[in-house]
Protein backbone atom coordinates (compact mmCIF):
# COMPACT_ATOMS: atom_id res chain seq x y z
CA UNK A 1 148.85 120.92 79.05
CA UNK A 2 147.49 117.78 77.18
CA UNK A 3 148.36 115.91 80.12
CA UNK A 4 145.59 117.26 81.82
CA UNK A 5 143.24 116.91 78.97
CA UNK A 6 144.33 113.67 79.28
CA UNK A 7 142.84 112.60 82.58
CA UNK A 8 139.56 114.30 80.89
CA UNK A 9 139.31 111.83 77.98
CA UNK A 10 139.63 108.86 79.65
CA UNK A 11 136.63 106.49 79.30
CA UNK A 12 136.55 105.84 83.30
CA UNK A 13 136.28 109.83 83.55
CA UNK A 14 133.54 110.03 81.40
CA UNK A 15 131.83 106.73 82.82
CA UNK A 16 131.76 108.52 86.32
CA UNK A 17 130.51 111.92 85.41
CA UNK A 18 127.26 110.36 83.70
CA UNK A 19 126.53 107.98 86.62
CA UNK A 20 126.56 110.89 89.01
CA UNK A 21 124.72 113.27 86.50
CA UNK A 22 122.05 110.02 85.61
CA UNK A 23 121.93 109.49 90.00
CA UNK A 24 121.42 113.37 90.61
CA UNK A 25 118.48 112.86 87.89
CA UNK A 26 116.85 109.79 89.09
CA UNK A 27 117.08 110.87 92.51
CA UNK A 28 116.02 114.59 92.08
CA UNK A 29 113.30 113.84 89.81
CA UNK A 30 110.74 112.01 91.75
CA UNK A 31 107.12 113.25 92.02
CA UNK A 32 107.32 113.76 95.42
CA UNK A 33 106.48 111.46 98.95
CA UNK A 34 103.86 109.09 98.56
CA UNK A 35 100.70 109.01 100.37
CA UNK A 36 102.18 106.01 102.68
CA UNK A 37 105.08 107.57 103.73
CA UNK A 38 103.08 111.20 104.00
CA UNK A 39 100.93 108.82 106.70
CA UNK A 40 104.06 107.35 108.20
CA UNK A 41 105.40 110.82 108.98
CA UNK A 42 102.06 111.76 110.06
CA UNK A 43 102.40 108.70 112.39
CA UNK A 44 105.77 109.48 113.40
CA UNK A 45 104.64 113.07 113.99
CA UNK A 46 102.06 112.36 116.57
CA UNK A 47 104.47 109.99 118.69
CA UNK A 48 106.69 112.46 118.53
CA UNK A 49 104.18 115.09 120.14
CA UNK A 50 102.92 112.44 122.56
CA UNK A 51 106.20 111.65 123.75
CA UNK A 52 107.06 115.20 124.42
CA UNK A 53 103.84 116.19 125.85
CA UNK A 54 104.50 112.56 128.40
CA UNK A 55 107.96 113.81 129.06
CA UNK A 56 106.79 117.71 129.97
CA UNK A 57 104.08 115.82 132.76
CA UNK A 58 107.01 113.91 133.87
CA UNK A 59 109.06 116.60 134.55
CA UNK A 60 106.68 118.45 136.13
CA UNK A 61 105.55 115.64 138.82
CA UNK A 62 109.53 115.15 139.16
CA UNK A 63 109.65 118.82 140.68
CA UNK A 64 106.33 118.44 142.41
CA UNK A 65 108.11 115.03 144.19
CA UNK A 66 111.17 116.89 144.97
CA UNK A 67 109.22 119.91 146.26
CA UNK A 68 107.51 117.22 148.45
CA UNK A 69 110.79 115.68 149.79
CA UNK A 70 112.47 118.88 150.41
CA UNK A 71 109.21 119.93 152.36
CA UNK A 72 109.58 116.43 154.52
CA UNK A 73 113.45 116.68 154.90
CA UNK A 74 112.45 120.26 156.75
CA UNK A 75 109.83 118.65 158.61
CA UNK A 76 111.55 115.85 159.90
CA UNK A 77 114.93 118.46 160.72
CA UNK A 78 112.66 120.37 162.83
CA UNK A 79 111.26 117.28 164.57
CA UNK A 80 115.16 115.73 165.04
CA UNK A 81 116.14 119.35 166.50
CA UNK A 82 112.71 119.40 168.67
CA UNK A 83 113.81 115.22 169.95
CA UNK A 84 117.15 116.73 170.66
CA UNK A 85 115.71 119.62 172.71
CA UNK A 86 113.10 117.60 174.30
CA UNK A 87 115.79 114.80 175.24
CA UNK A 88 118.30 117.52 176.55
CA UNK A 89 115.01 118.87 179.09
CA UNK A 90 114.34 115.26 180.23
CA UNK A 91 117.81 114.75 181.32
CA UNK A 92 118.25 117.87 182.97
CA UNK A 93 115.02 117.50 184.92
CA UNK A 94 115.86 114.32 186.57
């Protein structure tokens, strides 16, 4: 049993324990964020928005674009199939 005291009274043990206690202190401790970075994440907040509300108009005018090209693909399917038609007539009439 003392040779796990041991380990316990060591002066590296002890050295280790009270630089994580005096870390957790000095790092736990402070008053709080300062004004500076409380306007940084202010700044940081609004880009943020912006870029979201820039990415939900982009999507949206990439499904009005694709609504468009889907409309023209039909268009221009119903103008090959009317060519065809019109082409089969012509050389039937001759």
């Amino acid at each position: 049993m003392s040779r796990h005291l041991s380990r316990f009274s060591s002066p590296s043990f002890w050295g280790m324990v009270v630089m994580a206690l005096s870390l957790a202190l000095i790092t736990g401790c402070s008053r709080g964020p300062s004004a500076k970075e409380l306007s940084l994440l202010e700044e940081k907040k609004q880009a943020t928005e912006a870029a979201e509300s820039t990415l939900e108009k982009k999507k949206a005018q990439k499904a009005s674009l694709e609504r468009k090209l889907a409309e023209k693909k039909a268009d221009k399917k119903a103008l090959d199939e009317k060519l065809s038609g019109t082409r089969a007539s012509l050389s039937n009439w001759e």
